[in-house]
PDB file of N, CA and C in Angstrom:
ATOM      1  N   UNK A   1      30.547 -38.079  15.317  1.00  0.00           N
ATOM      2  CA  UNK A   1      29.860 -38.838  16.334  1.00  0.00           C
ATOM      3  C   UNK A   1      30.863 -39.799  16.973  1.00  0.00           C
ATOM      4  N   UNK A   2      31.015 -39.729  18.660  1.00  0.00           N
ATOM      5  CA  UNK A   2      31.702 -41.019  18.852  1.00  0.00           C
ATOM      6  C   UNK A   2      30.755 -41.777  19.836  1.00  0.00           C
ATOM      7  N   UNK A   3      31.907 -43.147  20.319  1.00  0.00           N
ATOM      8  CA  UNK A   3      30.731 -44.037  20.869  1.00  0.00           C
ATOM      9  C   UNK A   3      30.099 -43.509  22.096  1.00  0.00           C
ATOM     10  N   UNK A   4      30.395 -42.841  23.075  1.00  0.00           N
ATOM     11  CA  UNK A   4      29.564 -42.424  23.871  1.00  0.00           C
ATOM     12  C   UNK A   4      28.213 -41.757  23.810  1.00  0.00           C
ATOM     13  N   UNK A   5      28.029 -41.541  22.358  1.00  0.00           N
ATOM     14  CA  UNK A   5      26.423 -41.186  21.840  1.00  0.00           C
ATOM     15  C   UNK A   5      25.346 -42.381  21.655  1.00  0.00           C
ATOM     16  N   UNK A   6      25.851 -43.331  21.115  1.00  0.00           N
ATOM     17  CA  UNK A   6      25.364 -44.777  21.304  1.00  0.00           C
ATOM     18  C   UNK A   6      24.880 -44.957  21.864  1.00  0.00           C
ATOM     19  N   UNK A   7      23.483 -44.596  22.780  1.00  0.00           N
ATOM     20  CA  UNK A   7      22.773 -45.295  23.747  1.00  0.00           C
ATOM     21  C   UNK A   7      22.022 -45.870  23.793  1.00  0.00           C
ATOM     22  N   UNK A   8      21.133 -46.194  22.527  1.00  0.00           N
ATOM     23  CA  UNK A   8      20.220 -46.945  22.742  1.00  0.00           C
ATOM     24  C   UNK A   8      20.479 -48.341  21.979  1.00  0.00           C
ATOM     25  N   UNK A   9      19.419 -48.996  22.343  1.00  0.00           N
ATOM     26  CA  UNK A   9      19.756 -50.612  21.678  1.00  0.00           C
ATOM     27  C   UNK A   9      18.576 -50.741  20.970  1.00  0.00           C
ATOM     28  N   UNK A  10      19.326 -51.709  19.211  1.00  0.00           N
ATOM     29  CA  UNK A  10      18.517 -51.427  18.451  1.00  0.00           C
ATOM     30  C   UNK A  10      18.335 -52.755  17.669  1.00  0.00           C
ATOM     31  N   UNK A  11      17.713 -53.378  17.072  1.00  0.00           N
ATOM     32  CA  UNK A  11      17.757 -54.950  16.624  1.00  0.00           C
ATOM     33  C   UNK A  11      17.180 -54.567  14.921  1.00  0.00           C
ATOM     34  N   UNK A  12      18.143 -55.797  14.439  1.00  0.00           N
ATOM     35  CA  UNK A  12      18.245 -54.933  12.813  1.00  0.00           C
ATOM     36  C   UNK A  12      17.299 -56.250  12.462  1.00  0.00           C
ATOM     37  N   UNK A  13      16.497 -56.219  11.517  1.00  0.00           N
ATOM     38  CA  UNK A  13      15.863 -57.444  11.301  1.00  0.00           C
ATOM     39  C   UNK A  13      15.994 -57.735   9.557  1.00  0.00           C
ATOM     40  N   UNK A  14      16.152 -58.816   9.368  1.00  0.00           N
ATOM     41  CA  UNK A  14      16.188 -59.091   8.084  1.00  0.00           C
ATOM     42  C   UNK A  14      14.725 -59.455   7.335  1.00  0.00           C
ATOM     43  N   UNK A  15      14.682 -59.268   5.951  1.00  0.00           N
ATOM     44  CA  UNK A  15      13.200 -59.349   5.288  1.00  0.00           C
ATOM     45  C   UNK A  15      13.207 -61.650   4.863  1.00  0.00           C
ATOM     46  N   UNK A  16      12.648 -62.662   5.263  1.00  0.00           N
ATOM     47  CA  UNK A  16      12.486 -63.825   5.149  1.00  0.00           C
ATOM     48  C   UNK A  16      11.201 -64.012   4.503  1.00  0.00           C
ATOM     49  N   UNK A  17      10.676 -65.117   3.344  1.00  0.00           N
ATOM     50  CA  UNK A  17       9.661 -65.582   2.548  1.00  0.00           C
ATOM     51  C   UNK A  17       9.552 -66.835   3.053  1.00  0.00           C
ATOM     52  N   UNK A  18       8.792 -67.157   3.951  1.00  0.00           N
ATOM     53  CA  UNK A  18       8.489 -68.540   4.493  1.00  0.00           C
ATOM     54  C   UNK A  18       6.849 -69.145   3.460  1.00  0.00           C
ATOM     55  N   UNK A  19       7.314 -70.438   3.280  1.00  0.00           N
ATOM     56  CA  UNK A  19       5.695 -71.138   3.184  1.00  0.00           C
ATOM     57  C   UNK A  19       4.938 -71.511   4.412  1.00  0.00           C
ATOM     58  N   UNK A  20       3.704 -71.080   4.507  1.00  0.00           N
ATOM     59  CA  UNK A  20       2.822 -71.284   5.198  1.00  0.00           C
ATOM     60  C   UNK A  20       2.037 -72.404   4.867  1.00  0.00           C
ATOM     61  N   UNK A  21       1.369 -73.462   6.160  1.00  0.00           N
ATOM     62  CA  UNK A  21       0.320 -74.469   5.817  1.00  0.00           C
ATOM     63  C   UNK A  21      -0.202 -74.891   4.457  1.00  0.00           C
ATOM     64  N   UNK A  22      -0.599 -73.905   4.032  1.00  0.00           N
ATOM     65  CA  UNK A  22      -1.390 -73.781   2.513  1.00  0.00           C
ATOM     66  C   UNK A  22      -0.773 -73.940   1.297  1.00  0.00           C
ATOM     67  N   UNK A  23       0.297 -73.323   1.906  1.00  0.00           N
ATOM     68  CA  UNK A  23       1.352 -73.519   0.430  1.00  0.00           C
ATOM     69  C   UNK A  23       1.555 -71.577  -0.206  1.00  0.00           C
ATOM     70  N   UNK A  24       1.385 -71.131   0.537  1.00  0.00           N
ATOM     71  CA  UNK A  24       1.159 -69.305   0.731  1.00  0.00           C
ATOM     72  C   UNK A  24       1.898 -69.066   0.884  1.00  0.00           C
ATOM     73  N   UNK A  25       3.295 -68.235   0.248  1.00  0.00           N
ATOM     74  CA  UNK A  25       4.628 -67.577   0.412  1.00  0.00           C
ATOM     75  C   UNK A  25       3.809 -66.268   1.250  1.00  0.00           C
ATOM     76  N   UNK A  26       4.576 -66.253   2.730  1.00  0.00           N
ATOM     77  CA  UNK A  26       4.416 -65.036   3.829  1.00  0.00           C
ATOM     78  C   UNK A  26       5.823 -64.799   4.486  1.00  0.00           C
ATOM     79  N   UNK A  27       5.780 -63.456   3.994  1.00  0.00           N
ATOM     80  CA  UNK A  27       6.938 -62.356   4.421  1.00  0.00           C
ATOM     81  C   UNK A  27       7.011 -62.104   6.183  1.00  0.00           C
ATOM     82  N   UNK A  28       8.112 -62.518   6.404  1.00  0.00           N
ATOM     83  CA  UNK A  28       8.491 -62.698   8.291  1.00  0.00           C
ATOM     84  C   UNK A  28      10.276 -61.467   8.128  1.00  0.00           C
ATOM     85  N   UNK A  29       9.809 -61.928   9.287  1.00  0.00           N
ATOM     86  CA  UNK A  29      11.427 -60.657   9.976  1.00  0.00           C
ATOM     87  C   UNK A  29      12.361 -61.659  10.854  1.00  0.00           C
ATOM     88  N   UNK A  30      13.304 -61.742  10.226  1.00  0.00           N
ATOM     89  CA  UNK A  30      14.346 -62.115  11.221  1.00  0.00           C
ATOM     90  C   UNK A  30      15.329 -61.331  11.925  1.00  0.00           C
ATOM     91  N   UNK A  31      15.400 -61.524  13.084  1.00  0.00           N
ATOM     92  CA  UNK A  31      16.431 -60.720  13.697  1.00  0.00           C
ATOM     93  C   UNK A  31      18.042 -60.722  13.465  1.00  0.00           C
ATOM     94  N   UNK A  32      18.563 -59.852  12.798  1.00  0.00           N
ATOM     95  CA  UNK A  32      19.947 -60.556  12.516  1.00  0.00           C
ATOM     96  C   UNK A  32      21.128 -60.225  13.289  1.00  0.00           C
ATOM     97  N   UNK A  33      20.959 -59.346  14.313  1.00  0.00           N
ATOM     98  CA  UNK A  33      21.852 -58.954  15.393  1.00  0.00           C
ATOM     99  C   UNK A  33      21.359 -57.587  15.981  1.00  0.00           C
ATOM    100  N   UNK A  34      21.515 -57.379  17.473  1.00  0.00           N
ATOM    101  CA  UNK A  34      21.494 -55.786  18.152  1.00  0.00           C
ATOM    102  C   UNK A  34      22.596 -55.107  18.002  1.00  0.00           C
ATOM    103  N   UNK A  35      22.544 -54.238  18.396  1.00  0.00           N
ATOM    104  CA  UNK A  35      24.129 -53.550  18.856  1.00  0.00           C
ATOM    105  C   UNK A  35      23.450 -51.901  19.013  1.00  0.00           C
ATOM    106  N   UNK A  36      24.589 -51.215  19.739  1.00  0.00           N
ATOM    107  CA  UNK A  36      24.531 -50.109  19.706  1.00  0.00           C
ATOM    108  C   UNK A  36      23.852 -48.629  18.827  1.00  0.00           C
ATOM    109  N   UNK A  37      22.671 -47.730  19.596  1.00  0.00           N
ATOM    110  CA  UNK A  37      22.879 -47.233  18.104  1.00  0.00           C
ATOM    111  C   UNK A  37      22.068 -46.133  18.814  1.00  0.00           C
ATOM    112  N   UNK A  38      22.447 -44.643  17.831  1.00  0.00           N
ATOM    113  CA  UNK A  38      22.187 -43.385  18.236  1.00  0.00           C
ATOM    114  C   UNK A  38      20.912 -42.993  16.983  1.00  0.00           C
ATOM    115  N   UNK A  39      20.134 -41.872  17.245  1.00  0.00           N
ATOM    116  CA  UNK A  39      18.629 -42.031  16.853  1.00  0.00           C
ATOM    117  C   UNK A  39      18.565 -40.181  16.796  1.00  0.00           C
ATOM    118  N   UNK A  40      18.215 -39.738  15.493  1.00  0.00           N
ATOM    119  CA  UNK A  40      18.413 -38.199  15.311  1.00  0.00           C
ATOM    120  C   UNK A  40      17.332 -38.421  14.601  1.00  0.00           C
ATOM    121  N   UNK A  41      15.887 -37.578  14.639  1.00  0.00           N
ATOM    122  CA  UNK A  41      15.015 -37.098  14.695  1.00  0.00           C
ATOM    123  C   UNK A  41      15.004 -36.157  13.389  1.00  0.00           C
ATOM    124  N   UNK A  42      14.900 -36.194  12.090  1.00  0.00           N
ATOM    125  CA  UNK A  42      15.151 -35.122  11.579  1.00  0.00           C
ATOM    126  C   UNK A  42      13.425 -34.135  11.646  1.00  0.00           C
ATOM    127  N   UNK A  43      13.993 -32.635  11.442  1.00  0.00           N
ATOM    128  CA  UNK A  43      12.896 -31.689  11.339  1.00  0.00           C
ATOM    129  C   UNK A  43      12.794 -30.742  10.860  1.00  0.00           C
ATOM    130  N   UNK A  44      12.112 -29.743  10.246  1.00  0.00           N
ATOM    131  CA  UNK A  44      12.839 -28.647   9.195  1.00  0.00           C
ATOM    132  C   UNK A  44      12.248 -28.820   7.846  1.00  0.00           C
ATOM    133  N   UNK A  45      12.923 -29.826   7.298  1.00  0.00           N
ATOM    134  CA  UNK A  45      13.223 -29.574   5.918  1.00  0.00           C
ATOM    135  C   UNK A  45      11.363 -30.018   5.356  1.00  0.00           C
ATOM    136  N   UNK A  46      11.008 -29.420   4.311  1.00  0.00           N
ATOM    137  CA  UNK A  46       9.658 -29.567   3.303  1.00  0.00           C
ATOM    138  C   UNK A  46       9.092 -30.791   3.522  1.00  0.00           C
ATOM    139  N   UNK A  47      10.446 -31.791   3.003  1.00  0.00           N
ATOM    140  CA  UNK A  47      10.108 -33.464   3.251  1.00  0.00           C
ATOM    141  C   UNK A  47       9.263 -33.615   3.914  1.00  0.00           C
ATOM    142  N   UNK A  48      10.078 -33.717   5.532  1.00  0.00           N
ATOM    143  CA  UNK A  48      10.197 -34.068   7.033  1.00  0.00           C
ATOM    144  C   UNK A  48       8.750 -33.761   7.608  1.00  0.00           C
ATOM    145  N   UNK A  49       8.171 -32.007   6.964  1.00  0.00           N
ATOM    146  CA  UNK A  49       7.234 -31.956   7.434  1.00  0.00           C
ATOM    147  C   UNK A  49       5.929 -32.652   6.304  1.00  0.00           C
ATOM    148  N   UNK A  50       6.122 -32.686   5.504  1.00  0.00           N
ATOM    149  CA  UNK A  50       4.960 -33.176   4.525  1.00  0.00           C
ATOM    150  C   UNK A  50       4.928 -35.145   4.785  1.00  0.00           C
ATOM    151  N   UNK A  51       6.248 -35.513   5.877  1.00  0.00           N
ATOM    152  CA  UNK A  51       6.501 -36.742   6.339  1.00  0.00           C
ATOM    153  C   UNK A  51       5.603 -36.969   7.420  1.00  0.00           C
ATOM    154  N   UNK A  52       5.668 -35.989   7.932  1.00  0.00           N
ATOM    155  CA  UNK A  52       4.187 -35.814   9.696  1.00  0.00           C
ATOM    156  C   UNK A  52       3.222 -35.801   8.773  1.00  0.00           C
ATOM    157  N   UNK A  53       2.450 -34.913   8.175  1.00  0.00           N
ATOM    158  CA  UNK A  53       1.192 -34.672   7.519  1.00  0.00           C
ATOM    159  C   UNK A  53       1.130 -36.377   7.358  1.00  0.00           C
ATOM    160  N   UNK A  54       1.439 -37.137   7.472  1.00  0.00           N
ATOM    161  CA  UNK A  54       1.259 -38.561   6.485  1.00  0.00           C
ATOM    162  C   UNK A  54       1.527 -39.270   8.386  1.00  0.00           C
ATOM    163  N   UNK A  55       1.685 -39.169   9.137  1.00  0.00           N
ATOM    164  CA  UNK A  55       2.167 -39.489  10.506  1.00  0.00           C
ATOM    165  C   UNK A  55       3.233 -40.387  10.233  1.00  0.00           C
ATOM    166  N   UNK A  56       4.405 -39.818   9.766  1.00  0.00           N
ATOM    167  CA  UNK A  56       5.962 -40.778   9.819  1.00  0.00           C
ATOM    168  C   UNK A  56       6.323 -39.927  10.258  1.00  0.00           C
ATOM    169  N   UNK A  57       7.526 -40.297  10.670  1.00  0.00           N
ATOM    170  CA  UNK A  57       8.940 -39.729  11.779  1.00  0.00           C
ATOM    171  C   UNK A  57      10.071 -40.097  10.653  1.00  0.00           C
ATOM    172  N   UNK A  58      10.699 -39.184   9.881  1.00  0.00           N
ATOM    173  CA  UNK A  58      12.128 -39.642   9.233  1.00  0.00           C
ATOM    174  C   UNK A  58      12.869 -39.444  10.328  1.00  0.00           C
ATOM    175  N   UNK A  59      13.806 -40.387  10.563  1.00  0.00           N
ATOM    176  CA  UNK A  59      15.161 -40.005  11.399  1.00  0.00           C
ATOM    177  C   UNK A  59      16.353 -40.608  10.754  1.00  0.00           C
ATOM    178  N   UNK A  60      17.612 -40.215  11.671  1.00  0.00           N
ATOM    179  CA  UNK A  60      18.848 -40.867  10.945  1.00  0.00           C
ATOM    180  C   UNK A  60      19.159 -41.440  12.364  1.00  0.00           C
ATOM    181  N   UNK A  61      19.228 -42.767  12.014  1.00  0.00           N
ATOM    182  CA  UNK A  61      20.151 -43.998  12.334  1.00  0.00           C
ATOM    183  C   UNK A  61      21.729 -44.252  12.499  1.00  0.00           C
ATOM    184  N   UNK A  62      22.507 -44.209  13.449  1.00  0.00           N
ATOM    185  CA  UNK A  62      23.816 -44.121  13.529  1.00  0.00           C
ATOM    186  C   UNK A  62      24.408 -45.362  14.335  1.00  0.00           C
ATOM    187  N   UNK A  63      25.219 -46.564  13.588  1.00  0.00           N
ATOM    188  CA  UNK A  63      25.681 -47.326  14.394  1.00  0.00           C
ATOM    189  C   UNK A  63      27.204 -47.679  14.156  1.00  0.00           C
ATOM    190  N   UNK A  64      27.980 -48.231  14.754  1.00  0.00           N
ATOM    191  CA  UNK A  64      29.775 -48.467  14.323  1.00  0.00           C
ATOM    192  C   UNK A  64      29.671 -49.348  13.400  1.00  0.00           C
ATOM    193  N   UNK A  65      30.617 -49.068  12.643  1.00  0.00           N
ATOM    194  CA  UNK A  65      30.630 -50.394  11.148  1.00  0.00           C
ATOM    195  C   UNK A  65      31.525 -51.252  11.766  1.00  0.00           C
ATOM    196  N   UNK A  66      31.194 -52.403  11.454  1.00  0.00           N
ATOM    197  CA  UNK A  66      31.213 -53.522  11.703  1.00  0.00           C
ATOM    198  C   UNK A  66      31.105 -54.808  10.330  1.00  0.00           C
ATOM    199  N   UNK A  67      31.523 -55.879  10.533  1.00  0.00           N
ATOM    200  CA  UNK A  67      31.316 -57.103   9.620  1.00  0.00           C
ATOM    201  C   UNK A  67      29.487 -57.667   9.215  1.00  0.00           C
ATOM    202  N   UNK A  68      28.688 -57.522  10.563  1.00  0.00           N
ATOM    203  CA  UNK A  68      27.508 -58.008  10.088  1.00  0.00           C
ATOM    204  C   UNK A  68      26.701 -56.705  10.044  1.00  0.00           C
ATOM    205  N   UNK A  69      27.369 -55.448  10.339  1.00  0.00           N
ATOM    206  CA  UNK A  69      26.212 -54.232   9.446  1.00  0.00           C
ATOM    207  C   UNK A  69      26.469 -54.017   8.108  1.00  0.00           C
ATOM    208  N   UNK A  70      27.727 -54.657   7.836  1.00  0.00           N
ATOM    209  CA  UNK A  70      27.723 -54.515   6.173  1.00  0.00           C
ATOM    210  C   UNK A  70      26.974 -54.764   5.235  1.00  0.00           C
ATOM    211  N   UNK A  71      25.996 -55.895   6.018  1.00  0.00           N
ATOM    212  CA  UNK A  71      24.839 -56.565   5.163  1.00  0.00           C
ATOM    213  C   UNK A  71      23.616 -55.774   5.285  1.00  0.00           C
ATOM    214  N   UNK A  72      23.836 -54.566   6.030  1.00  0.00           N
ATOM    215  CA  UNK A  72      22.509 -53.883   5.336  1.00  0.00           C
ATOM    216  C   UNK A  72      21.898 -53.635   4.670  1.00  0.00           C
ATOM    217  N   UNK A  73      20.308 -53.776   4.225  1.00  0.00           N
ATOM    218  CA  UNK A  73      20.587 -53.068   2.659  1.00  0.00           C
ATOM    219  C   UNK A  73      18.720 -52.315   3.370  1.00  0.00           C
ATOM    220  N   UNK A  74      18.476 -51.627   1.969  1.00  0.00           N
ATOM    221  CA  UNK A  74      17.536 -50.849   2.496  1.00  0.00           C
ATOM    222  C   UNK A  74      16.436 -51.570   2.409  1.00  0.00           C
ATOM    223  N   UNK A  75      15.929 -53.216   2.669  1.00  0.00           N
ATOM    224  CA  UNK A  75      14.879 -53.536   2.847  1.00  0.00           C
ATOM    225  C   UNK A  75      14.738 -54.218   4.090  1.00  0.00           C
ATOM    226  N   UNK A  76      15.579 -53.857   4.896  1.00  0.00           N
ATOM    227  CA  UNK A  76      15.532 -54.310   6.248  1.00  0.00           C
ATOM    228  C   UNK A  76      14.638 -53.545   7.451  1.00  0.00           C
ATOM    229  N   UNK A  77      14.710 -53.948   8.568  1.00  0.00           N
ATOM    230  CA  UNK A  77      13.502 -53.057   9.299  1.00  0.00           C
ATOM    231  C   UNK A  77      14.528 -53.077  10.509  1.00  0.00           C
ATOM    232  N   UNK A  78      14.453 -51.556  11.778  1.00  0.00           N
ATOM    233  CA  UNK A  78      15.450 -51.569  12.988  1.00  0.00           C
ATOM    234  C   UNK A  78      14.031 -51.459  13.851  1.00  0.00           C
ATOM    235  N   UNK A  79      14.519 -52.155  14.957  1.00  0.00           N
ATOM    236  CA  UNK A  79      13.623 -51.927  16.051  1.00  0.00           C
ATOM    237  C   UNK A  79      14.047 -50.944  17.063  1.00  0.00           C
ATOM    238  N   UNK A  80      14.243 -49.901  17.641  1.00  0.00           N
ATOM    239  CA  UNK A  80      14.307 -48.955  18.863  1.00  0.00           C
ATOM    240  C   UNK A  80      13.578 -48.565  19.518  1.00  0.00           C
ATOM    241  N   UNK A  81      13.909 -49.246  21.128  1.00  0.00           N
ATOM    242  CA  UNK A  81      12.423 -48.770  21.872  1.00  0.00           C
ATOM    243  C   UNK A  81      11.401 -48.959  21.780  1.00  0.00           C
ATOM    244  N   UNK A  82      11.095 -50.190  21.141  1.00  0.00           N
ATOM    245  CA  UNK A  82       9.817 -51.130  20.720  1.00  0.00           C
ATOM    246  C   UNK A  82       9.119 -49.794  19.710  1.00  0.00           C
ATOM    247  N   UNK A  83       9.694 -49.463  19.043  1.00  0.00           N
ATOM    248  CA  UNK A  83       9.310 -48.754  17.616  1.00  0.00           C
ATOM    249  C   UNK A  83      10.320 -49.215  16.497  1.00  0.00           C
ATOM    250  N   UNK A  84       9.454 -49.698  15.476  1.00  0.00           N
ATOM    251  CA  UNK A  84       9.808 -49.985  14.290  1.00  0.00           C
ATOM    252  C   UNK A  84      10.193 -49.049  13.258  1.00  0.00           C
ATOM    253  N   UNK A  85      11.522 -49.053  12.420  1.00  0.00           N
ATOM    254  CA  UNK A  85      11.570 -48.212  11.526  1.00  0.00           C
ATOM    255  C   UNK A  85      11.649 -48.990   9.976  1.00  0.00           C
ATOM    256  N   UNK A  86      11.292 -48.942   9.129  1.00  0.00           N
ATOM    257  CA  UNK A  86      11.505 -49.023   7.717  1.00  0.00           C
ATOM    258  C   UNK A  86      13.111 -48.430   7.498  1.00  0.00           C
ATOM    259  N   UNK A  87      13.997 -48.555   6.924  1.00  0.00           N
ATOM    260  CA  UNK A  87      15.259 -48.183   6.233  1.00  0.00           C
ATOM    261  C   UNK A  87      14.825 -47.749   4.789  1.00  0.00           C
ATOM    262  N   UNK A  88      15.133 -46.697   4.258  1.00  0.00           N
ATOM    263  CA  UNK A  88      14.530 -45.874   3.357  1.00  0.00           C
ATOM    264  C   UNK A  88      15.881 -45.693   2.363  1.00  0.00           C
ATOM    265  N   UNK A  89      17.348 -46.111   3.020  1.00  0.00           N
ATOM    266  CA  UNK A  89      18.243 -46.173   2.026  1.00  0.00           C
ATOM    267  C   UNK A  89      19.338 -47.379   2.978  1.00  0.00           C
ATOM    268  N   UNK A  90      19.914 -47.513   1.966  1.00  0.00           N
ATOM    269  CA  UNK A  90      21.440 -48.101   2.181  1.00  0.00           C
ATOM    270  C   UNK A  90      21.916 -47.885   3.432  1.00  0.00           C
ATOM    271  N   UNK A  91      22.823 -48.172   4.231  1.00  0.00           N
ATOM    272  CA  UNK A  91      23.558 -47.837   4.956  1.00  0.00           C
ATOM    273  C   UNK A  91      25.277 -46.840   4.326  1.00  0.00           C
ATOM    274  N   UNK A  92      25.032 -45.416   4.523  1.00  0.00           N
ATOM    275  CA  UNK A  92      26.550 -45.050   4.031  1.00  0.00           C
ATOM    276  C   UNK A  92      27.239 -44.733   5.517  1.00  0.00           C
ATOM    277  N   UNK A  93      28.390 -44.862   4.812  1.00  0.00           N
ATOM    278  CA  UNK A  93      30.036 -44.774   5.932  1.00  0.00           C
ATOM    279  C   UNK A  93      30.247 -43.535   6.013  1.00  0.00           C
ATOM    280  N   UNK A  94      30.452 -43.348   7.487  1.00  0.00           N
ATOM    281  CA  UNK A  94      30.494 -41.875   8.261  1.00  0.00           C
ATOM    282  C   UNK A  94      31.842 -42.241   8.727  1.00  0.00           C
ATOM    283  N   UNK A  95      33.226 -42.386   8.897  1.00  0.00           N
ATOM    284  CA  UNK A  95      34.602 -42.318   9.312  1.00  0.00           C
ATOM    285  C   UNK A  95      34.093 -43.678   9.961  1.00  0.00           C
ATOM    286  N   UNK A  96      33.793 -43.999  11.025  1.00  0.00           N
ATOM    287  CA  UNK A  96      34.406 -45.083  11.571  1.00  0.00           C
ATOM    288  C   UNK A  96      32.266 -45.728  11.935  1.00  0.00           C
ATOM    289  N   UNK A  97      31.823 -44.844  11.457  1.00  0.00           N
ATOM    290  CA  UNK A  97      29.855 -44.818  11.956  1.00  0.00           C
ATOM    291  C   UNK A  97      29.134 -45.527  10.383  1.00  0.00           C
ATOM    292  N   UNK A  98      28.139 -46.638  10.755  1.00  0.00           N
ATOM    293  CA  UNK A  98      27.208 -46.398   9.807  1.00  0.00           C
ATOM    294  C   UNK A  98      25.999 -45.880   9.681  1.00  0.00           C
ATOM    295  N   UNK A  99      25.534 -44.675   8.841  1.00  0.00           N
ATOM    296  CA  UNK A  99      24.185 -44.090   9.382  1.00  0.00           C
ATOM    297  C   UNK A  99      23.563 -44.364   8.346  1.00  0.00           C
ATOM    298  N   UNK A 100      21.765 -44.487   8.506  1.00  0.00           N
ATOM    299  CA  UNK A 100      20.868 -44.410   7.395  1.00  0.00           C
ATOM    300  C   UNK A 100      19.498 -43.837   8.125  1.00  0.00           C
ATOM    301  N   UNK A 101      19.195 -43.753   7.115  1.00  0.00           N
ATOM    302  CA  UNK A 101      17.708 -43.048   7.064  1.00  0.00           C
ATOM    303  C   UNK A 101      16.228 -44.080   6.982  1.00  0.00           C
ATOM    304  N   UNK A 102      15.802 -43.113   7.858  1.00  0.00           N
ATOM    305  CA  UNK A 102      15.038 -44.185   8.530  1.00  0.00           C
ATOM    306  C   UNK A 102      13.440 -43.198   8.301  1.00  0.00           C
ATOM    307  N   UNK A 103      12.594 -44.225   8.715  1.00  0.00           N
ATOM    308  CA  UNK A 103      10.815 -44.083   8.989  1.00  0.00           C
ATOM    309  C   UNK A 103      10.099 -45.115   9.421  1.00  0.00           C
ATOM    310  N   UNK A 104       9.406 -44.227  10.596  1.00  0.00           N
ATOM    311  CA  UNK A 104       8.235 -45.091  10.810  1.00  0.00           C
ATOM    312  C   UNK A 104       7.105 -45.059  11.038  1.00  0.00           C
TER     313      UNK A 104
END
């Protein structure tokens, strides 16, 4: 993959435990940076389709590694195209790309 596949823009959000009024620990999203990022659809495999039967979309996630994607981890959430994905693993290193697997 190189960067000219990159087209869409994608906002990585981090998982935050705020107290509320009451004194109620509630789970919020912080945004922790956009950047570049390419969006593959997977389809085919047993999973993928027993993933529709349930109405999710697995896809793979592709963005350049960088200093603040290092902090990915798989409880973070990406936004693309005002659709939300869950991160379902880690971020692993593709040569110079970080991709992960995604649902939403």
């Amino acid at each position: 993959m190189n960067a000219s596949e990159l087209t869409r823009r994608a906002g990585f959000y981090e998982p935050v435990e705020e107290v509320d009024a009451d004194g109620m620990i509630v789970q919020g999203w912080t945004l922790q940076f956009t950047c570049a990022a390419h969006i593959r659809y997977l389809r085919g495999s047993e999973a993928v389709m027993q993933a529709r039967l349930q109405s999710k979309a697995p896809a793979v996630v592709t963005i350049r590694d960088f200093a603040a994607a290092r902090q990915i981890t798989s409880e973070w959430r990406v936004e693309i195209d005002d659709r939300t994905f869950d991160l379902k693993e880690d971020p692993r290193r593709e040569d110079a790309m970080l991709a992960m697997l995604v649902e939403d």
